[in-house]
Protein backbone atom coordinates (compact mmCIF):
# COMPACT_ATOMS: atom_id res chain seq x y z
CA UNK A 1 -17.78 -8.48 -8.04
CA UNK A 2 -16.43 -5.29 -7.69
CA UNK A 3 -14.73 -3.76 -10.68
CA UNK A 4 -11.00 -1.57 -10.36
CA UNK A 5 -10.75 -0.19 -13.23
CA UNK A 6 -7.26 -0.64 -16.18
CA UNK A 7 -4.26 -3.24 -15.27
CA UNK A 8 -3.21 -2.16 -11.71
CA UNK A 9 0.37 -2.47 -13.08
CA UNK A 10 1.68 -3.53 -9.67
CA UNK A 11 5.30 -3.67 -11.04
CA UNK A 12 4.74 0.00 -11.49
CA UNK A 13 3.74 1.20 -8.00
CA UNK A 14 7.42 1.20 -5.79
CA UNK A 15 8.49 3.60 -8.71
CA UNK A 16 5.48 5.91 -9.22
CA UNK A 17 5.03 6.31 -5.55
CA UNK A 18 8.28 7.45 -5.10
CA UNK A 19 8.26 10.08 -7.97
CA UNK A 20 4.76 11.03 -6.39
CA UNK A 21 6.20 11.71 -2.67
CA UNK A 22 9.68 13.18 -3.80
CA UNK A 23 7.71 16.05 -5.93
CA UNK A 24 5.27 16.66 -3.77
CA UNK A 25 7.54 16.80 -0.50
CA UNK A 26 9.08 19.92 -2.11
CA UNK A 27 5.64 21.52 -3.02
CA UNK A 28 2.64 20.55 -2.12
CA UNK A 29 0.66 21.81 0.87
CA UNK A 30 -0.21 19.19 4.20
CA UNK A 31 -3.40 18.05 3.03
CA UNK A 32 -2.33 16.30 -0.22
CA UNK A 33 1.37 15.45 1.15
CA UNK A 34 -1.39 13.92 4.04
CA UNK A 35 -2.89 12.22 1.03
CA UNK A 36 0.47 11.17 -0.33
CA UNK A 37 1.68 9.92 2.78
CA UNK A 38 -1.42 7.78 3.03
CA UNK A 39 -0.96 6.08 -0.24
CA UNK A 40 3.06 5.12 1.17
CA UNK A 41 1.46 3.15 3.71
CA UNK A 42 -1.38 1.72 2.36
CA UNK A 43 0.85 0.48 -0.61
CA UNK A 44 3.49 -0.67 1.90
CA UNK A 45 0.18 -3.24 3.50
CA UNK A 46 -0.20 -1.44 6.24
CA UNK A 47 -3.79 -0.21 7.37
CA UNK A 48 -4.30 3.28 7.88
CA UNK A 49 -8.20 4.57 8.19
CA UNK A 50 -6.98 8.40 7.07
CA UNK A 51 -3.98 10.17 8.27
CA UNK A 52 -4.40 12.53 11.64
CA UNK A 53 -1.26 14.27 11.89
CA UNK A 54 2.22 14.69 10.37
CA UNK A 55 5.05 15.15 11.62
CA UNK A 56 8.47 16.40 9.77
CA UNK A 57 11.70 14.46 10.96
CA UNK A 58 13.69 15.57 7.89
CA UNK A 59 13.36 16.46 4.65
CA UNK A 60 12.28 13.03 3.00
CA UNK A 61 11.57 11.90 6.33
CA UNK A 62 7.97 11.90 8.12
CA UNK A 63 6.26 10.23 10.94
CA UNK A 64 2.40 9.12 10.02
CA UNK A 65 -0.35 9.31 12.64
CA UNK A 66 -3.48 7.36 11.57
CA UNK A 67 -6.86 7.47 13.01
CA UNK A 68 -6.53 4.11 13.81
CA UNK A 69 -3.98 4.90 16.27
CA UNK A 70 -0.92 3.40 15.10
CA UNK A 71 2.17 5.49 13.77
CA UNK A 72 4.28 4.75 10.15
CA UNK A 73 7.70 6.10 9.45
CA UNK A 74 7.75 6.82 5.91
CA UNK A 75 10.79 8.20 4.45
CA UNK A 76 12.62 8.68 1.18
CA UNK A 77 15.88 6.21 0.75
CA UNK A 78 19.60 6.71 -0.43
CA UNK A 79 18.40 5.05 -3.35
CA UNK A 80 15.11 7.74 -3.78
CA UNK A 81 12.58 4.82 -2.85
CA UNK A 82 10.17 4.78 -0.70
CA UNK A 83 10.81 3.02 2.85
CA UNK A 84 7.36 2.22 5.29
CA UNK A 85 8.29 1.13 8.97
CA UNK A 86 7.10 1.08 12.49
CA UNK A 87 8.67 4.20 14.45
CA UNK A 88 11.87 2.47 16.48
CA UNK A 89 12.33 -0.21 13.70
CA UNK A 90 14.67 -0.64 11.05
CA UNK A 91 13.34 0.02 7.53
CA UNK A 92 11.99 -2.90 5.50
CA UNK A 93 15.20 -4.24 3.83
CA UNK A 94 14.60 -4.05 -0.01
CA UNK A 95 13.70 -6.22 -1.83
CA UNK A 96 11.48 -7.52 -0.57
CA UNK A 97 10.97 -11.33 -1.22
CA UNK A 98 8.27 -12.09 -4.16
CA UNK A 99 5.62 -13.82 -1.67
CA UNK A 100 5.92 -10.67 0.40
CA UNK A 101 5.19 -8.66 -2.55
CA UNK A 102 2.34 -10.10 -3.61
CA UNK A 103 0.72 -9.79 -0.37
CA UNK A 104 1.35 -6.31 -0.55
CA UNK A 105 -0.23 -5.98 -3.93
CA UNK A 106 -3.39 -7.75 -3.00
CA UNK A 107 -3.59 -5.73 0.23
CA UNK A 108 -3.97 -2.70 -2.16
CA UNK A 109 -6.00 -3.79 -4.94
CA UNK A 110 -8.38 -5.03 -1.94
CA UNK A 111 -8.41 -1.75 -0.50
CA UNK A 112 -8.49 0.54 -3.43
CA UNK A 113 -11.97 -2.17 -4.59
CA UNK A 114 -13.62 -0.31 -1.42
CA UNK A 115 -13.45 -3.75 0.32
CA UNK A 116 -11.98 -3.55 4.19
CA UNK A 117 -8.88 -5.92 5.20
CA UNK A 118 -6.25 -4.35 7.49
CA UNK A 119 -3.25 -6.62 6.20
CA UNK A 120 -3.42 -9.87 4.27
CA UNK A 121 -2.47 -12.49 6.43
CA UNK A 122 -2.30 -15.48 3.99
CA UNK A 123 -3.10 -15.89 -0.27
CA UNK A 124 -3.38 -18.66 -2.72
CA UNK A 125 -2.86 -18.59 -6.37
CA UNK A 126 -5.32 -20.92 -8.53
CA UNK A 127 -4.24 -19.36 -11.51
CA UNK A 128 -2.49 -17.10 -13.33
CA UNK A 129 -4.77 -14.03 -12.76
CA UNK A 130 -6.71 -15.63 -9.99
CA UNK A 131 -5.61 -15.62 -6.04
CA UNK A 132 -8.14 -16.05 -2.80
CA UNK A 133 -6.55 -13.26 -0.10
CA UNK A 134 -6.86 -14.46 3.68
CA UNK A 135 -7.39 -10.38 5.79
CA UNK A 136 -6.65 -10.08 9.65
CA UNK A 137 -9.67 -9.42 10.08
CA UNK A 138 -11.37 -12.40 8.83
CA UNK A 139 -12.50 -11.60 5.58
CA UNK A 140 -11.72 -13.62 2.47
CA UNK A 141 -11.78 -12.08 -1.43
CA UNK A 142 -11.32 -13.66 -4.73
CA UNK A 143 -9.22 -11.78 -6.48
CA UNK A 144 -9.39 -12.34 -10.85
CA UNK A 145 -7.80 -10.71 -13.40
CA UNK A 146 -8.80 -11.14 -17.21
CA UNK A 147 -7.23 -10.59 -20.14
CA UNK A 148 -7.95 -7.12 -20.54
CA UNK A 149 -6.43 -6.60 -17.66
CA UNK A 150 -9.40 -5.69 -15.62
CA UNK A 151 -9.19 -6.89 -11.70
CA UNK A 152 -12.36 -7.76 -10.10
CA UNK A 153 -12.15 -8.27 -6.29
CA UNK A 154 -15.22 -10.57 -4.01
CA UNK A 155 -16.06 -11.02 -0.99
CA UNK A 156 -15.96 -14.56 -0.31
């Protein structure tokens, strides 16, 4: 099993994310607002290899490029949160339902474990702690976390 380190705090990550990209919009330089941009929309469960190119819409308000091919609008809200969406489609209305949520939260903990899924397309919860994550690609983890608060993340 591989080991993410601390209590992932998923409750935490909408807010942090959005002080993250609203300070560094204003100062830092392309390669870590690249790197900031990247964490939007792997957080949002989307699947994005590294980000190729950047473009400006508005300040706030960027279109995402990844290797992969596909494109993210990512953009600061009204209500200074962070909004992930296909180019040409509305933003994701918030909130977002809890099922929806926790797919997004295992999509990252997957991801940030090192493991590969590009989206979750399905999850169980056995227990409080302990969900099995269904990927689009095939691949199936056990997710666990103790009562530390340590996650562990497996391959199935």
């Amino acid at each position: 099993m591989k080991s993410v380190a601390g209590n992932c705090g998923l409750w935490l990550w909408p807010g942090l994310l959005a002080i993250v990209l609203s300070a560094s919009a204003q100062t830092d330089t392309p390669d870590s607002l690249g790197a900031d941009l990247f964490a939007a929309v792997t957080l949002a469960g989307y699947y994005c290899e590294r980000v190729v190119g950047v473009e400006t819409r508005a300040e706030g308000d960027y279109l995402v490029r990844c290797a992969t091919g596909d494109s993210y609008r990512v953009r600061r809200t009204e209500s200074e949160r962070v909004s992930v969406s296909l180019p040409g489609q509305a933003p994701t209305p918030e909130p977002l339902e809890h099922r929806q949520q926790v797919q997004r939260h295992l999509f990252t903990i997957i991801n940030l474990s090192g493991q590969a899924c590009d989206r979750v397309t399905g999850w169980k919860r056995y227990s409080r702690g302990s969900y099995r994550a269904q990927c689009r690609n095939g691949a199936v983890f056990r997710i666990a976390v103790d009562v530390a608060g340590r996650v562990a993340v497996a391959k199935q």
